[in-house]
N, C-alpha and C. Protein backbone atom coordinates (compact mmCIF):
# COMPACT_ATOMS: atom_id res chain seq x y z
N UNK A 1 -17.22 0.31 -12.70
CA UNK A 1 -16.03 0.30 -11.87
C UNK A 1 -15.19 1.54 -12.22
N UNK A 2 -14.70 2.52 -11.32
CA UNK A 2 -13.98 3.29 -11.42
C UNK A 2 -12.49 3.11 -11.98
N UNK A 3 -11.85 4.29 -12.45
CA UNK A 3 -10.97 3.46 -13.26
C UNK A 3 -9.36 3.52 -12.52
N UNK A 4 -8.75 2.55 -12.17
CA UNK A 4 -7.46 2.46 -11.63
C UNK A 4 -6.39 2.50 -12.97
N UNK A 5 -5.70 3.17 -12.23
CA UNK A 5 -4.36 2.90 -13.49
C UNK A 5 -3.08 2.22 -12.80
N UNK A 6 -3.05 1.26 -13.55
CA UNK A 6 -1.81 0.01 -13.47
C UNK A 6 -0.16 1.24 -13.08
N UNK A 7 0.55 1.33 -11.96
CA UNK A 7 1.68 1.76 -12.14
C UNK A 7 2.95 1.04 -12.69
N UNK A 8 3.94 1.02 -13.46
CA UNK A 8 5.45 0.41 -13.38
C UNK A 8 6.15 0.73 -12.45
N UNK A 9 6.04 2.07 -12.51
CA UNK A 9 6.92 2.83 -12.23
C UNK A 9 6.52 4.17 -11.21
N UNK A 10 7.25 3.94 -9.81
CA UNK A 10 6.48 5.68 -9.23
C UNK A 10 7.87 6.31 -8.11
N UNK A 11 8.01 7.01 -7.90
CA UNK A 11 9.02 7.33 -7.34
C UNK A 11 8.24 8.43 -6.14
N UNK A 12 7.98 7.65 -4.87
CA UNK A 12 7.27 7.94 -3.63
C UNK A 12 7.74 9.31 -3.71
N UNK A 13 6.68 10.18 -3.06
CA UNK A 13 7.74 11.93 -2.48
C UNK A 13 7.68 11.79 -1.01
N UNK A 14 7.14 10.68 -0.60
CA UNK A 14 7.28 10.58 0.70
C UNK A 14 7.58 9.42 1.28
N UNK A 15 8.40 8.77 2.24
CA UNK A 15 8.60 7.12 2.72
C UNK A 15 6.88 6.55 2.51
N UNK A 16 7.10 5.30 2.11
CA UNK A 16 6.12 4.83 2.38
C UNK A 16 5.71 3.54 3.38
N UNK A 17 4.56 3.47 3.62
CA UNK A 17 3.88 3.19 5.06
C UNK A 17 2.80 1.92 4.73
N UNK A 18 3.23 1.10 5.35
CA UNK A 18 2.14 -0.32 5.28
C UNK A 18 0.72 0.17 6.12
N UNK A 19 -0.30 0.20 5.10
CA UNK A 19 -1.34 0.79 5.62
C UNK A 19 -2.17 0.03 6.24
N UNK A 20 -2.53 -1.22 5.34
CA UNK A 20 -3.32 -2.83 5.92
C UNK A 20 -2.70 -4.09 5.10
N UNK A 21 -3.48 -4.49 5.82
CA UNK A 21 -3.00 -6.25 5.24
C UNK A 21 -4.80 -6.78 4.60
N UNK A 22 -4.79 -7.00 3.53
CA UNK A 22 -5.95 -7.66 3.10
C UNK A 22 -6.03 -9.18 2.99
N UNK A 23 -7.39 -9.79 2.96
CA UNK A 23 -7.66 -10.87 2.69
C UNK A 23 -7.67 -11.67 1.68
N UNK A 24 -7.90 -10.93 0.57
CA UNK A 24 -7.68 -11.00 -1.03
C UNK A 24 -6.46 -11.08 -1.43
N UNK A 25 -6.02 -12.44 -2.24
CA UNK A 25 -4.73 -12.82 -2.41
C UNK A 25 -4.26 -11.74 -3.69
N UNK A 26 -3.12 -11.12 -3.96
CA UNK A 26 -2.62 -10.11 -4.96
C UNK A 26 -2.95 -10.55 -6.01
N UNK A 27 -2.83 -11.93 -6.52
CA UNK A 27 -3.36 -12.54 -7.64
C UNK A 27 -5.09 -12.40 -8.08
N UNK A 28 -5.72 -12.11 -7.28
CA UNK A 28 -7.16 -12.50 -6.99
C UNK A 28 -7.21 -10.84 -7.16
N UNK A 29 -6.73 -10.19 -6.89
CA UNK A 29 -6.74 -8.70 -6.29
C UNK A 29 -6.75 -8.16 -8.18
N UNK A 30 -5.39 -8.37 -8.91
CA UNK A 30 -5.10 -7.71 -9.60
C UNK A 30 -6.11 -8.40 -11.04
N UNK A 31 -6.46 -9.56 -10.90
CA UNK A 31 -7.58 -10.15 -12.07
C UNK A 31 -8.28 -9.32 -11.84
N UNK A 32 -9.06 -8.94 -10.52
CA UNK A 32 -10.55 -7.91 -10.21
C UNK A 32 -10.65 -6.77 -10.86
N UNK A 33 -8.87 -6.25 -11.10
CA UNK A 33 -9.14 -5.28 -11.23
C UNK A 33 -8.04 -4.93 -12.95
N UNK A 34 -7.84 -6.05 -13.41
CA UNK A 34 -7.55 -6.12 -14.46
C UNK A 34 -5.92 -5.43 -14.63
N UNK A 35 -5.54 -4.90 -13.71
CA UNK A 35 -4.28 -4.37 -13.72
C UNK A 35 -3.09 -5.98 -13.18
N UNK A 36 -1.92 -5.88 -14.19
CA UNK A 36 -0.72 -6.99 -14.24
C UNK A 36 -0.42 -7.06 -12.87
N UNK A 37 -0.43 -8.38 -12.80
CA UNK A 37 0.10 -8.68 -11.51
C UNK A 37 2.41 -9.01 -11.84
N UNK A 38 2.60 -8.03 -11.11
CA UNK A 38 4.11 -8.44 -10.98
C UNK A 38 5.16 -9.37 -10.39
N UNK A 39 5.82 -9.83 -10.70
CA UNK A 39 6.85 -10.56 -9.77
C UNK A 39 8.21 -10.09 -9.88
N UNK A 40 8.84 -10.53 -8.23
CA UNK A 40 9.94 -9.71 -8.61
C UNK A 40 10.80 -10.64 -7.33
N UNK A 41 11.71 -10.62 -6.68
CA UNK A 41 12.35 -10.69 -5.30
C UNK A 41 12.84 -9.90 -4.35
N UNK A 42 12.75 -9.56 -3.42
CA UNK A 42 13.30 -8.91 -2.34
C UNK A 42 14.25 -9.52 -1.89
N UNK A 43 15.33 -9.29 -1.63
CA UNK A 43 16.29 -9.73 -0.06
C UNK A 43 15.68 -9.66 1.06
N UNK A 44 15.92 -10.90 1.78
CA UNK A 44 15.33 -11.48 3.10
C UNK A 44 13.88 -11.59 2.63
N UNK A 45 12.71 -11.65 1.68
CA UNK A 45 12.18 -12.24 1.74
C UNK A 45 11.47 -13.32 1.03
N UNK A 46 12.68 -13.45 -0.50
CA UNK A 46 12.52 -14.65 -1.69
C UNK A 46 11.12 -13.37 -2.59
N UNK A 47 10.56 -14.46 -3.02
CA UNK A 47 9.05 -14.34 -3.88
C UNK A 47 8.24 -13.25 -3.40
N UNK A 48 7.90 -12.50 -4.51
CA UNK A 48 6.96 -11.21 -4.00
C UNK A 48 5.97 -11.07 -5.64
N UNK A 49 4.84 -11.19 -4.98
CA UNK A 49 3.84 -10.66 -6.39
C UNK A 49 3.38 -8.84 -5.16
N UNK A 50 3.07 -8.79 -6.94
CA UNK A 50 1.66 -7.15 -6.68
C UNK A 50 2.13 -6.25 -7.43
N UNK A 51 1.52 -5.40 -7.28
CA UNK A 51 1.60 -4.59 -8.59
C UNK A 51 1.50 -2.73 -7.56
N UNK A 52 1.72 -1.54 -8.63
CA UNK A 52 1.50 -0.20 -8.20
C UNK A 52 -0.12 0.03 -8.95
N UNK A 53 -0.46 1.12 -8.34
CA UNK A 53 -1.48 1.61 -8.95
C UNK A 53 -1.86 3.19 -8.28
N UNK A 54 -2.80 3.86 -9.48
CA UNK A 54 -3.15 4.84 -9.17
C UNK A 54 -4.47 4.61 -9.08
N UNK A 55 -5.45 5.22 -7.54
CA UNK A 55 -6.65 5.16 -7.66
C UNK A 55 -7.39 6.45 -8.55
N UNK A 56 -8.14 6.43 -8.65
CA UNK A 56 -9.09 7.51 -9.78
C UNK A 56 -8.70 8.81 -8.55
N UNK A 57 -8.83 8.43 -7.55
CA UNK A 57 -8.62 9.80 -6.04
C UNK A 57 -7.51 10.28 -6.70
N UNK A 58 -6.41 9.45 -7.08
CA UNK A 58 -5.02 10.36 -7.10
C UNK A 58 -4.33 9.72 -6.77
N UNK A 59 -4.41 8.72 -5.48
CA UNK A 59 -4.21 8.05 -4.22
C UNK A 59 -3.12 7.20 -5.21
N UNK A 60 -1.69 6.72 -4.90
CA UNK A 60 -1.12 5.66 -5.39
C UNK A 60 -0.42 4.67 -4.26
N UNK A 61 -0.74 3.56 -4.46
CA UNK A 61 -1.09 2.54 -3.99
C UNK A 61 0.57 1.23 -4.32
N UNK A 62 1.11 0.58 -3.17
CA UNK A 62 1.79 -0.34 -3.58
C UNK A 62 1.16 -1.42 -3.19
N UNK A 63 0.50 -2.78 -3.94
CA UNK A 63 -0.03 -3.65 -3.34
C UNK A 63 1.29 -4.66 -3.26
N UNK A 64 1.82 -5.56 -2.09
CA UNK A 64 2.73 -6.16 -2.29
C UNK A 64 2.62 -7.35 -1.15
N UNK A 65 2.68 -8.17 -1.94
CA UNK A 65 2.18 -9.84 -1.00
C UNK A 65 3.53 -11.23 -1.13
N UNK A 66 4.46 -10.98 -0.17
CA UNK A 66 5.58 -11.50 -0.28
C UNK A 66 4.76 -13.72 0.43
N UNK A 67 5.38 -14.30 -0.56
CA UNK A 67 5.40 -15.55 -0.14
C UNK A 67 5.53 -16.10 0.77
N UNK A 68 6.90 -15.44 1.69
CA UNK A 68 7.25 -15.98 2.99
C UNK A 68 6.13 -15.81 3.60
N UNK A 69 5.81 -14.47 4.03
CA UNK A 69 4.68 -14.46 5.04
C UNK A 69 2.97 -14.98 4.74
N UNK A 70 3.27 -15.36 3.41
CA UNK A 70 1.94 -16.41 3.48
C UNK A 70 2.58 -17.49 4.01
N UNK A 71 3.10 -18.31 3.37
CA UNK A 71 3.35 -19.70 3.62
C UNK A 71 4.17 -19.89 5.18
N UNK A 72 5.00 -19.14 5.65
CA UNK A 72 5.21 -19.57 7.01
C UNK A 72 4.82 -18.27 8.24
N UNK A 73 4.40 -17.09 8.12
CA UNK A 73 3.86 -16.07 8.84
C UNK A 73 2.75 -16.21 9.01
N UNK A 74 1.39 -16.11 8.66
CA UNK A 74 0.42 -16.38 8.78
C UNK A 74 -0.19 -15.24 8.10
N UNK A 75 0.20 -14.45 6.88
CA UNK A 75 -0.39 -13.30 6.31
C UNK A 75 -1.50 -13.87 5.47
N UNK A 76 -2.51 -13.08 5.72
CA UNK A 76 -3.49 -13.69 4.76
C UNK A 76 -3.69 -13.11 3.16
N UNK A 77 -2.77 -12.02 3.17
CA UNK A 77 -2.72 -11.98 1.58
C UNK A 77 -1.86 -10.06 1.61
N UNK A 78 -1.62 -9.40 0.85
CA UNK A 78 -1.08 -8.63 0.38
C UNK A 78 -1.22 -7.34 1.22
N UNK A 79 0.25 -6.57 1.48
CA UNK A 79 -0.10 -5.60 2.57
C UNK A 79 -0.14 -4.31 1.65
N UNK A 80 -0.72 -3.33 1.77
CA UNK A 80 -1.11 -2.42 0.87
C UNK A 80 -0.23 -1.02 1.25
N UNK A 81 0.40 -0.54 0.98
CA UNK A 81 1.66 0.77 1.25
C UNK A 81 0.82 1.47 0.90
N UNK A 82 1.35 3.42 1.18
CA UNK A 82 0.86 4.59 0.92
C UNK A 82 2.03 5.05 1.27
N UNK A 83 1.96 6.42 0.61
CA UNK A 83 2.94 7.90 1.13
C UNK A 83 2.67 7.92 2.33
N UNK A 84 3.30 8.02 3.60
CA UNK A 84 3.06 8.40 4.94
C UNK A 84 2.57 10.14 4.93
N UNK A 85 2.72 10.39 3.64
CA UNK A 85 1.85 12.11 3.97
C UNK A 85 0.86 12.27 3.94
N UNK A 86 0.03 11.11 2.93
CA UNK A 86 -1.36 11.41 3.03
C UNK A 86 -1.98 10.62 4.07
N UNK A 87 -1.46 10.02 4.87
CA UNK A 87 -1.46 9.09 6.53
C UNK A 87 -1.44 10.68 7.29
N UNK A 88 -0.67 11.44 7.66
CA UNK A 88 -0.48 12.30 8.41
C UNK A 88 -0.97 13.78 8.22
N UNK A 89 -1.46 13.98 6.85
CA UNK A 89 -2.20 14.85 6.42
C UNK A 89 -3.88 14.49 6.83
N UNK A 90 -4.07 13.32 6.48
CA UNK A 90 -5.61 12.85 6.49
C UNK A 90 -6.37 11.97 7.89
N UNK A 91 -4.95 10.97 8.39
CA UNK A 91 -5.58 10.31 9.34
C UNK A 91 -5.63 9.37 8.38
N UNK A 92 -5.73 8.05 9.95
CA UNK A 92 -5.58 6.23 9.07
C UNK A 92 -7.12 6.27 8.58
N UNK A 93 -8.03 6.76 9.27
CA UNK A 93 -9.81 6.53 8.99
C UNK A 93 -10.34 6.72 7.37
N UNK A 94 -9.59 8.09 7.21
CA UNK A 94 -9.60 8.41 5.91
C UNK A 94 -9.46 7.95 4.69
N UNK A 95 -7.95 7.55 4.58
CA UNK A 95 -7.08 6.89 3.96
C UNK A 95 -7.35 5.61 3.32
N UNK A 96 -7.52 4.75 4.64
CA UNK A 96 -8.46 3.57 4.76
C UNK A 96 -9.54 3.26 3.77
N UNK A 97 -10.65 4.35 4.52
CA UNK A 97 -11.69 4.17 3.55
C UNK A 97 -11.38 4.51 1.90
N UNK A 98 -10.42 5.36 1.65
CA UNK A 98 -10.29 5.94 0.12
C UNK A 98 -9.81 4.43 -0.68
N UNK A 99 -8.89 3.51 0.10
CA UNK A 99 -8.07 2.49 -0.29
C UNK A 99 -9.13 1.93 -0.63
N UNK A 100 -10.31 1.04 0.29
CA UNK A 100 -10.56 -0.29 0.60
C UNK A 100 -12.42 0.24 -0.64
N UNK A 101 -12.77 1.86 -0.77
CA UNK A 101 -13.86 2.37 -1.73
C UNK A 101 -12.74 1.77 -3.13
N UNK A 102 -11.52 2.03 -3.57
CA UNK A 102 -10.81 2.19 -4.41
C UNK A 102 -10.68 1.45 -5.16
N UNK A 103 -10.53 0.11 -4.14
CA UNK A 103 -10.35 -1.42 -4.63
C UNK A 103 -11.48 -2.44 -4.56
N UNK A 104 -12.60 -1.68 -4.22
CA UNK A 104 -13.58 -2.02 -4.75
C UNK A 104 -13.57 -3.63 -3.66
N UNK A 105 -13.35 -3.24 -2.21
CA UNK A 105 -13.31 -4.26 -1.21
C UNK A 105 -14.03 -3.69 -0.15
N UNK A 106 -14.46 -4.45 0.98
CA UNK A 106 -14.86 -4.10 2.30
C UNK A 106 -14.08 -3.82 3.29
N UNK A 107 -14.92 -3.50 4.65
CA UNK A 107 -14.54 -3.71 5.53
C UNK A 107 -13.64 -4.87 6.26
N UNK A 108 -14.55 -5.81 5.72
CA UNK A 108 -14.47 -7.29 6.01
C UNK A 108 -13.00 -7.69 5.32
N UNK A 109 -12.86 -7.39 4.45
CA UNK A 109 -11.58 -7.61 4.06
C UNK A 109 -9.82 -7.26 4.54
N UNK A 110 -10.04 -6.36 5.29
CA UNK A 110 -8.84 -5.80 6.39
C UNK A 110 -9.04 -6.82 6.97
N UNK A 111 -7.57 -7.26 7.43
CA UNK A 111 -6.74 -8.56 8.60
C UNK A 111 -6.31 -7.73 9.33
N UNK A 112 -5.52 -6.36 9.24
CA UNK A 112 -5.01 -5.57 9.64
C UNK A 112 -4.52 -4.02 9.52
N UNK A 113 -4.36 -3.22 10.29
CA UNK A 113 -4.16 -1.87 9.84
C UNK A 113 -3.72 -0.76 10.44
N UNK A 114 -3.39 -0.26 10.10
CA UNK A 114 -2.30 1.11 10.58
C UNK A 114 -3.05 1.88 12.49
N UNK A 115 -2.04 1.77 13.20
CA UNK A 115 -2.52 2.10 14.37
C UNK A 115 -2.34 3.69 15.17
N UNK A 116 -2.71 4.18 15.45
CA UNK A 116 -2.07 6.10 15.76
C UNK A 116 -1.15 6.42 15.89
N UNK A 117 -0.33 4.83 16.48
CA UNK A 117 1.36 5.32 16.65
C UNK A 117 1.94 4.78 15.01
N UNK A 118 1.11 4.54 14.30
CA UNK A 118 1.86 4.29 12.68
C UNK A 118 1.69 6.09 12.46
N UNK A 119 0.43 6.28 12.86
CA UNK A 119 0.00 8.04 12.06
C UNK A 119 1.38 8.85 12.81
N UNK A 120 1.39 8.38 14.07
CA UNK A 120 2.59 9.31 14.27
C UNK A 120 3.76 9.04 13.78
N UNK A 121 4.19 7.86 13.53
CA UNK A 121 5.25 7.89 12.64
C UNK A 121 5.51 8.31 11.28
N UNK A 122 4.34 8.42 10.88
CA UNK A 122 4.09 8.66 9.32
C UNK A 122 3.84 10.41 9.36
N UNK A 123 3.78 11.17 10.66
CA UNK A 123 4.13 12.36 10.22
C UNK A 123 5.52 12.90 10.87
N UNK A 124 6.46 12.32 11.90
CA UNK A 124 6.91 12.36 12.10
C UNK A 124 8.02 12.02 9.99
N UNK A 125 7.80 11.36 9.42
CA UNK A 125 8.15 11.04 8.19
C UNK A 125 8.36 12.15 7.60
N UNK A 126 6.96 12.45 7.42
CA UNK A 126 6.66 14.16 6.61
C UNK A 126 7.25 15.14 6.73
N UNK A 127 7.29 15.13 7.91
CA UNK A 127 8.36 16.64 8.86
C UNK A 127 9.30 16.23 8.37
N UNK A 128 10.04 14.98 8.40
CA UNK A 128 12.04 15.24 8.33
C UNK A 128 11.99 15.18 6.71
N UNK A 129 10.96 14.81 5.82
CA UNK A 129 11.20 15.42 4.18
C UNK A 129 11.25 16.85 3.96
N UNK A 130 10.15 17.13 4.65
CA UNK A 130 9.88 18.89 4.48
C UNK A 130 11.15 19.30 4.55
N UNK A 131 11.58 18.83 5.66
CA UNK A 131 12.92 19.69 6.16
C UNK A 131 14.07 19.48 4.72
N UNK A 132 13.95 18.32 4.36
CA UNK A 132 15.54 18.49 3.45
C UNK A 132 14.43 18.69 1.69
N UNK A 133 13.56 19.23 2.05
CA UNK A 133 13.14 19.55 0.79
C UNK A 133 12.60 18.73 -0.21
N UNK A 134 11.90 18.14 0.03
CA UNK A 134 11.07 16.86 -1.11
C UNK A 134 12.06 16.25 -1.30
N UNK A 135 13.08 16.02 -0.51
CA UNK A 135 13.99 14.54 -1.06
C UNK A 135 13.79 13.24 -0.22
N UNK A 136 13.24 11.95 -0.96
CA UNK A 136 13.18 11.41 0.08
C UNK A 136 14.33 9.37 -0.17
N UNK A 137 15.47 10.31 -0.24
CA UNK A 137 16.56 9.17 -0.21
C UNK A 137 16.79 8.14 -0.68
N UNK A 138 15.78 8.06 -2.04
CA UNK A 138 15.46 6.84 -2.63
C UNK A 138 15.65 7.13 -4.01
């Protein structure tokens, strides 16, 4: 198995972008791969597990699987974030595959996933950082 590194801590250089929704519950996700599963809360949506990570690519990864939308949305398990630059630099096809090789999952495992008008938003993203200079308001 290639080697992922567990994040705490990452401070995006670019907004980041819900890439897919997997089938694999965050709990199930982060045993596989031996990296801590976190808990924490959001406003507006209670209970949130998942954890950051860096793939061996470079690629860093927010896995984050909020409670509400299991138990009354119908999510089937943890939606997976990216930098919207490497979305708009690379394309969702790309990206995709680097995530789903990364985590050591399938095809079969996407519920859901980033659509051309996400890619355009996600470079539309890129452009207004460029512009104020790698700051991205966070």
């Amino acid at each position: 198995m290639s080697r992922i590194e567990a994040l705490a801590r990452y401070k995006w250089r670019s907004p980041e972008l819900p890439l897919c929704v997997i089938n694999v519950r965050a709990m199930e996700l982060s045993a596989r791969l031996d990296i801590p599963l976190l808990r924490w809360q959001e406003d507006g949506l209670g209970d949130v597990n998942g954890f950051g990570c860096r793939l061996s690519s470079g690629l860093v990864l927010l896995v984050e699987e909020a409670a509400h939308a299991v138990q009354y949305l119908g999510a089937t398990g943890p939606t997976i974030y990216v930098e919207s630059m490497h979305v708009a630099a690379r394309g969702i096809a790309p990206v995709i595959s680097e995530v789903i090789a990364g985590l050591h999952l399938s095809m079969e495992n996407l519920t859901w996933y980033q659509t051309e008008g996400g890619l355009k938003e996600a470079a539309e993203q890129s452009a207004q950082i460029g512009s104020r200079g790698g700051e991205n308001g966070g």
